[in-house]
Protein backbone atom coordinates (compact mmCIF):
# COMPACT_ATOMS: atom_id res chain seq x y z
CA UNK A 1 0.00 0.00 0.00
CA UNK A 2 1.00 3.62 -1.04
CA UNK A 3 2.65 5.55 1.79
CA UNK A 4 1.74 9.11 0.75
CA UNK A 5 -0.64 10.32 -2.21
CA UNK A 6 0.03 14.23 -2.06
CA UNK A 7 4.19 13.46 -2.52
CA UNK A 8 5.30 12.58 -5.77
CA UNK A 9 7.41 9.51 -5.85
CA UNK A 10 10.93 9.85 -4.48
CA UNK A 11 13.07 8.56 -7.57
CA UNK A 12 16.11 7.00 -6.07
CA UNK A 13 19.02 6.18 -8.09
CA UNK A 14 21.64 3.23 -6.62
CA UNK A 15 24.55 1.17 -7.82
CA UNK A 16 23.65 -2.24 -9.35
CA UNK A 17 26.00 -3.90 -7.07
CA UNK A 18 27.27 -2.51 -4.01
CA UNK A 19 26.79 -5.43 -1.65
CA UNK A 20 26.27 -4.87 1.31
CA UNK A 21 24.55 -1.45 0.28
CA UNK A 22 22.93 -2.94 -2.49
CA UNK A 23 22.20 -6.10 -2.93
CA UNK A 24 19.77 -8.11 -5.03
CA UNK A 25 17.86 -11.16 -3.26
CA UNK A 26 17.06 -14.66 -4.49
CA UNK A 27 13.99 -13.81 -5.99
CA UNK A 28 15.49 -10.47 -8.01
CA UNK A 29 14.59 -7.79 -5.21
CA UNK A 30 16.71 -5.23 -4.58
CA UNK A 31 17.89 -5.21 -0.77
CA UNK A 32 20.59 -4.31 1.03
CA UNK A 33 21.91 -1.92 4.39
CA UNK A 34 21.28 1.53 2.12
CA UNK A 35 17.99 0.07 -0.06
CA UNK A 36 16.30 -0.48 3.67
CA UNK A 37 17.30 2.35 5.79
CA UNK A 38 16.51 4.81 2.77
CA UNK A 39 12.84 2.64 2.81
CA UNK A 40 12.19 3.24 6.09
CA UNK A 41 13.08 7.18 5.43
CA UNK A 42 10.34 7.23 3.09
CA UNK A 43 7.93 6.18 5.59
CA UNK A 44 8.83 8.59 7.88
CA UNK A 45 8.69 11.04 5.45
CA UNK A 46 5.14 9.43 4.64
CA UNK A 47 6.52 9.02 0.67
CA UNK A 48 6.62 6.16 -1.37
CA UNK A 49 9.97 5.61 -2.70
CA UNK A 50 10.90 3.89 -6.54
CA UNK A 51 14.51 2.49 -6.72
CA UNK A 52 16.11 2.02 -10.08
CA UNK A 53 20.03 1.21 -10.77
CA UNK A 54 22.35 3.17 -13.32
CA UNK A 55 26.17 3.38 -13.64
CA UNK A 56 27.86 5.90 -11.62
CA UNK A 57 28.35 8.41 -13.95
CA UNK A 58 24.10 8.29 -14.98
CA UNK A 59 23.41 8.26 -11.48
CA UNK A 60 25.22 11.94 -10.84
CA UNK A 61 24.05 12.88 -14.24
CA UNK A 62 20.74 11.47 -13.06
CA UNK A 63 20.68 13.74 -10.11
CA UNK A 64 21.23 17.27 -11.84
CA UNK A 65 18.83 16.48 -14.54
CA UNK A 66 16.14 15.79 -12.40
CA UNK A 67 15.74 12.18 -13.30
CA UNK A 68 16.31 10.69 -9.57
CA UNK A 69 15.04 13.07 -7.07
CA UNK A 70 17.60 11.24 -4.15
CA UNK A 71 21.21 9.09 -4.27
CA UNK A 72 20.71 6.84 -1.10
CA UNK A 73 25.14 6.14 -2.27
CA UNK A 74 27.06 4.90 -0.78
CA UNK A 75 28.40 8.41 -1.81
CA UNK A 76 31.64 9.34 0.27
CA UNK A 77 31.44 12.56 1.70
CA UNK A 78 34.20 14.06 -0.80
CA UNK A 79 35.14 17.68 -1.15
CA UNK A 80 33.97 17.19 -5.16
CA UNK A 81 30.90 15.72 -4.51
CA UNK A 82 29.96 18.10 -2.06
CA UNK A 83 30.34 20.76 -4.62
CA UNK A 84 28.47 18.93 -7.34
CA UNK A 85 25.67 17.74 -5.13
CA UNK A 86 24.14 18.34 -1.68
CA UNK A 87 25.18 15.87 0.92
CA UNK A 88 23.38 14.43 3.98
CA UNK A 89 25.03 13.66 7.05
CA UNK A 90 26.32 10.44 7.07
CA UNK A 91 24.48 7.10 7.90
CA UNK A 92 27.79 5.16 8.22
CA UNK A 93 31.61 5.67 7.74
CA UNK A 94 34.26 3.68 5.31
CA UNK A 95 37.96 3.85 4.76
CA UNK A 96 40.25 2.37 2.14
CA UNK A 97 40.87 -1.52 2.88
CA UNK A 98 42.76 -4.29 0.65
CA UNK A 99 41.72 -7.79 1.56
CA UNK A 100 43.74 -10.82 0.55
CA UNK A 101 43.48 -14.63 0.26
CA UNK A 102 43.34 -16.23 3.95
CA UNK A 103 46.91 -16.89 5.21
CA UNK A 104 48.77 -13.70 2.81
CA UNK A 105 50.59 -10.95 4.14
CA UNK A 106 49.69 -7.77 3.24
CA UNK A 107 50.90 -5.28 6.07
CA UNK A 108 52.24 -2.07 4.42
CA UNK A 109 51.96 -0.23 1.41
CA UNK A 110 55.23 -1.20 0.63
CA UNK A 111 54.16 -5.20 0.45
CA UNK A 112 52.50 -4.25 -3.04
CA UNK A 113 55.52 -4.11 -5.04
CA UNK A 114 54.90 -6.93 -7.69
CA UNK A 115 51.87 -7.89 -6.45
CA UNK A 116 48.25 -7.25 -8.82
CA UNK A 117 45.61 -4.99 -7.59
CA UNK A 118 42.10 -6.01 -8.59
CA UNK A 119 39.96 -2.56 -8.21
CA UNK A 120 36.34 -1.55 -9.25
CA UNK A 121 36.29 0.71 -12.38
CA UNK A 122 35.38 4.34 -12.47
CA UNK A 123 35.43 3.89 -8.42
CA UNK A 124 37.69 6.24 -5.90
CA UNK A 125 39.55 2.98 -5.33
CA UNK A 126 40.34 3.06 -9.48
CA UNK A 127 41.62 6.27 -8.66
CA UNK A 128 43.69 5.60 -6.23
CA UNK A 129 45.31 2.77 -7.72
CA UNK A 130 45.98 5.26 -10.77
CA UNK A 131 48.26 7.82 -8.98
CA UNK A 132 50.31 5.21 -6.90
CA UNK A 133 50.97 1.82 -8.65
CA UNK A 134 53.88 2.83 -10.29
CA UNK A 135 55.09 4.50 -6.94
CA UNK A 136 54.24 0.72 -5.08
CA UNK A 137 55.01 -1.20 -8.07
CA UNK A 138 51.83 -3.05 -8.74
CA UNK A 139 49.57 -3.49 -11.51
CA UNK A 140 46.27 -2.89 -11.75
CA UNK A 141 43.09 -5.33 -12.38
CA UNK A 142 40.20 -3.28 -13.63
CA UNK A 143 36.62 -5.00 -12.73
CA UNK A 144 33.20 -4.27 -12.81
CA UNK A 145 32.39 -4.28 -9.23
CA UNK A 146 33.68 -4.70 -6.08
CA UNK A 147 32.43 -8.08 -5.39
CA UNK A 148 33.81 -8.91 -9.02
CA UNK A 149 37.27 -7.45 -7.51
CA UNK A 150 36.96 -10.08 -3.90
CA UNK A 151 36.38 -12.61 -6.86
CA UNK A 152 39.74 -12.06 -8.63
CA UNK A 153 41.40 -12.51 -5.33
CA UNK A 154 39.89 -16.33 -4.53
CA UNK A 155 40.50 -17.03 -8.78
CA UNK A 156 43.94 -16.01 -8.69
CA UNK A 157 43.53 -13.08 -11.53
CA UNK A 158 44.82 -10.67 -8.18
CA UNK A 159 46.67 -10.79 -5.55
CA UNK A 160 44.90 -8.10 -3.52
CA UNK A 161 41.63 -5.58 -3.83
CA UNK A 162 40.84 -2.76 -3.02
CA UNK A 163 37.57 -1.68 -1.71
CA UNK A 164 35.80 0.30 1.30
CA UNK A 165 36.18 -1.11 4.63
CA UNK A 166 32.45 -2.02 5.16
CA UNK A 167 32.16 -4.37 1.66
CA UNK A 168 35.45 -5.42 2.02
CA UNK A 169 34.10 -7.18 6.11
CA UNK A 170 30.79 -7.75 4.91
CA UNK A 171 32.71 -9.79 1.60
CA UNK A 172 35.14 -11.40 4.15
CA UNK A 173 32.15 -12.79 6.12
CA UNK A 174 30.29 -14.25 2.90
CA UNK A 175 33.26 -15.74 1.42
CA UNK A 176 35.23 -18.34 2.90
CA UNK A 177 39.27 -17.73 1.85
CA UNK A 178 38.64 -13.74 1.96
CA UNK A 179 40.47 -11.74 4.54
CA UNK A 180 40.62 -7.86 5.89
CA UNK A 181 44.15 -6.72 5.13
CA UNK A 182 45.97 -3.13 5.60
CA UNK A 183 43.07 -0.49 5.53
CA UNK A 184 44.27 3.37 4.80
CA UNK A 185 42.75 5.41 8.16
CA UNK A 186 43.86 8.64 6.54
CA UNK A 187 41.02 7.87 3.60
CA UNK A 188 37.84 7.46 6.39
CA UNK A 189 34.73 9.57 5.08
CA UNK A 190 31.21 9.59 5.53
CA UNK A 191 29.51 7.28 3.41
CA UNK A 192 26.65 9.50 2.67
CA UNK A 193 23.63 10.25 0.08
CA UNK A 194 22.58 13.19 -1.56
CA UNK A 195 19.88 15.75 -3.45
CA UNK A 196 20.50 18.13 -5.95
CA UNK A 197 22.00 21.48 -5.04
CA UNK A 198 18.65 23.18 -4.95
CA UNK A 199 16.95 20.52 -3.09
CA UNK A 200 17.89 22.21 0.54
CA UNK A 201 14.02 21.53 2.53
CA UNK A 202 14.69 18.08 0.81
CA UNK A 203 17.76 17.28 2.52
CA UNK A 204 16.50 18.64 5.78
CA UNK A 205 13.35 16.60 5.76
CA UNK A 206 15.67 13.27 4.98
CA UNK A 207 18.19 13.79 7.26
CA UNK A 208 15.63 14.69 10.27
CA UNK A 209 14.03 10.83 9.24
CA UNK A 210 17.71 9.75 9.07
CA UNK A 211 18.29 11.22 13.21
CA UNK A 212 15.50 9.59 14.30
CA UNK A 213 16.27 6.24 12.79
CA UNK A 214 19.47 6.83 14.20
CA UNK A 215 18.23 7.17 17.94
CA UNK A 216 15.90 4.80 17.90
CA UNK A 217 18.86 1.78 17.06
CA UNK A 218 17.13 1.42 13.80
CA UNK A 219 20.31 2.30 12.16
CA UNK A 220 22.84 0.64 14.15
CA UNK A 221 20.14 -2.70 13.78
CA UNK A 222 20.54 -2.66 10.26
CA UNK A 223 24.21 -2.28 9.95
CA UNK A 224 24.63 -4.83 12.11
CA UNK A 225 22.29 -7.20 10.08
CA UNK A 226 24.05 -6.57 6.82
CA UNK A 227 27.87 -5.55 7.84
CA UNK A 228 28.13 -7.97 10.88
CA UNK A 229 29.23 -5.88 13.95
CA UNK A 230 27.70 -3.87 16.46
CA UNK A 231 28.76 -0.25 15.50
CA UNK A 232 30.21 2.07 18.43
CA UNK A 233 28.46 4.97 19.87
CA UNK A 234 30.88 7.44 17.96
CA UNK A 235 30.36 5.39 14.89
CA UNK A 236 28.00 7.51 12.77
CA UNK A 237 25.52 4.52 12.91
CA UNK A 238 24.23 5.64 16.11
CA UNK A 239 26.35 9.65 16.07
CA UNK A 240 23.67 12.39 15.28
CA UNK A 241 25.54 15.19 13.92
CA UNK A 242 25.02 18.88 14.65
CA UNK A 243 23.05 20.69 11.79
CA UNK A 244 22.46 19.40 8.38
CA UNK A 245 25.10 17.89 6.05
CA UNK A 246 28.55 17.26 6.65
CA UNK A 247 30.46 19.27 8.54
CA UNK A 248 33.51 21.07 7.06
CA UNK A 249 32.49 20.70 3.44
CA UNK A 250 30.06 22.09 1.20
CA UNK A 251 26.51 22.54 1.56
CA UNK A 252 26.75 22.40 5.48
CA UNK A 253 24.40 24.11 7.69
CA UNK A 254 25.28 24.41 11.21
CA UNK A 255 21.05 25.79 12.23
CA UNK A 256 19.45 24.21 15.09
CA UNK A 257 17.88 20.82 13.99
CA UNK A 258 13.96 20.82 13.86
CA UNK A 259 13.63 17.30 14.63
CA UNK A 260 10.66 15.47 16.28
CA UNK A 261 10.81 12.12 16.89
C-alpha cells in the first residue's frame, strides 16, 4: 500500500551492485543496508519511494537532470561531490581496505611491489590505484564491481583488492578464503547520500528521518544485520551530527535541527 498520495514519488538512483549497500535477493529484489534504511526514510517522510540502478556516472548525471530526485550512495562525503551535489550527514563511515586470500601478508603499502591490484572501475579505489601503482610497483586489475574485484582474489587473476572497509568485512564474512588486510585510516569519510544542489528543505526533511532512525537503534540494527558488527556509539551509525550535512564541506548548515521524533 501507497505511503503518501500528495508526494510525488521519491526517484532513487543506486549502484547495481554494491553489496552490502545494495544487494539483489534470491527472488530479483533489490535489498541491502542503504535500499532499507533509505525505505524506512520514506515512511517517515510518509513518501513512497521507486529504486532504479544506473552506472555511476548516470546516477550523478541522473541527479542534476532531475531524473532521480535522491542518491541513497554509498556516496563518500568528498570535497567534489559536495560541490556537485548536496550531501546528507552520514548514515555510516568507510575507509580504504585491501583484503587478501586467507593466510597472505599484506601489512604495508610497501608489500604491493609486484603484487596485482584487482579494483572496481570508475570507483575512488580506481583512482587511487591510478596515482600510486607505479610509486608501489603493482599493476592494476580493472573490474566491474567490487564483489567482481573479492572474486579475482579467490581465482587467482589478483593478488589483492581494493575496496571500502564495510564491503570489504561484509565480503570477508560471505566468502570463505577472503580476509581484511591493511586499511588506509587517513582515507575514512562519511559514506553519505545526496539531493540536488537546490533541493535544501529536501535534505532537511531526509536527514531529520535519518536522526531519528538513528536514535531509535534502527540504524545501528541494520548495519549490524548486513555488515556484521555492532557499531560504536561514535560510529556515525548511532552519532547524530550537529546541523544538516557534513560538517567542514560544502553545503553544510550548522542551524538548530527541527527534529521530532
Amino acid at each position: 500500500m501507497s505511503v503518501a498520495s500528495a508526494e510525488p514519488v521519491l526517484q532513487a538512483g543506486v549502484l547495481e551492485d554494491a553489496a552490502p549497500y545494495v544487494v539483489r535477493d534470491p527472488a530479483g529484489h533489490l535489498t541491502g543496508f542503504t535500499i532499507e534504511l533509505f525505505r524506512l526514510i520514506a515512511a517517515r517522510m510518509q513518501r513512497d519511494i521507486d529504486f532504479r540502478t544506473a552506472p555511476q556516472q548516470a546516477l550523478f548525471d541522473g541527479l542534476a537532470t532531475g531524473a532521480f530526485t535522491v542518491l541513497p550512495g554509498p556516496i563518500p562525503a568528498t570535497p567534489d561531490h559536495a560541490g556537485a551535489m548536496l550531501l546528507l550527514e552520514g548514515y555510516a563511515s568507510s575507509e580504504f581496505q585491501f583484503a587478501t586470500r586467507t593466510g597472505a601478508s599484506l601489512l604495508a603499502l610497501g608489500d604491493l611491489h609486484g603484487r596485482r591490484l584487482a579494483v572496481r572501475t570508475d570507483s575512488p579505489y580506481a583512482e587511487w590505484a591510478g596515482r600510486n601503482a607505479q610509486r608501489y610497483g603493482f599493476s592494476v586489475v580493472a573490474v566491474p564491481s567490487s564483489a567482481a574485484a573479492g572474486q579475482a582474489v579467490l581465482d587467482g587473476r589478483a593478488d589483492a583488492s581494493l575496496s571500502g572497509s564495510s564491503i570489504v568485512y561484509y565480503m570477508a564474512t560471505k566468502t570463505q578464503g577472503l580476509a581484511p588486510a591493511l586499511s588506509l585510516p587517513e582515507t575514512r569519510v562519511h559514506e553519505s547520500a545526496a539531493v540536488a544542489k537546490s533541493e535544501t528543505e529536501l535534505r532537511d526533511d531526509m536527514e531529520d528521518a535519518l536522526r531519528c532512525l538513528k536514535l531509535d537503534g534502527t540504524v545501528a540494527r541494520l548495519s549490524k544485520q548486513w555488515f556484521g558488527r555492532d557499531p560504536d556509539a561514535e560510529d556515525l551509525e548511532n552519532l547524530v551530527v550537529p546541523g544538516y550535512g557534513v560538517p567542514g564541506l560544502a553545503g553544510y548548515d550548522p542551524k538548530p535541527r527541527k527534529t521530532r521524533c
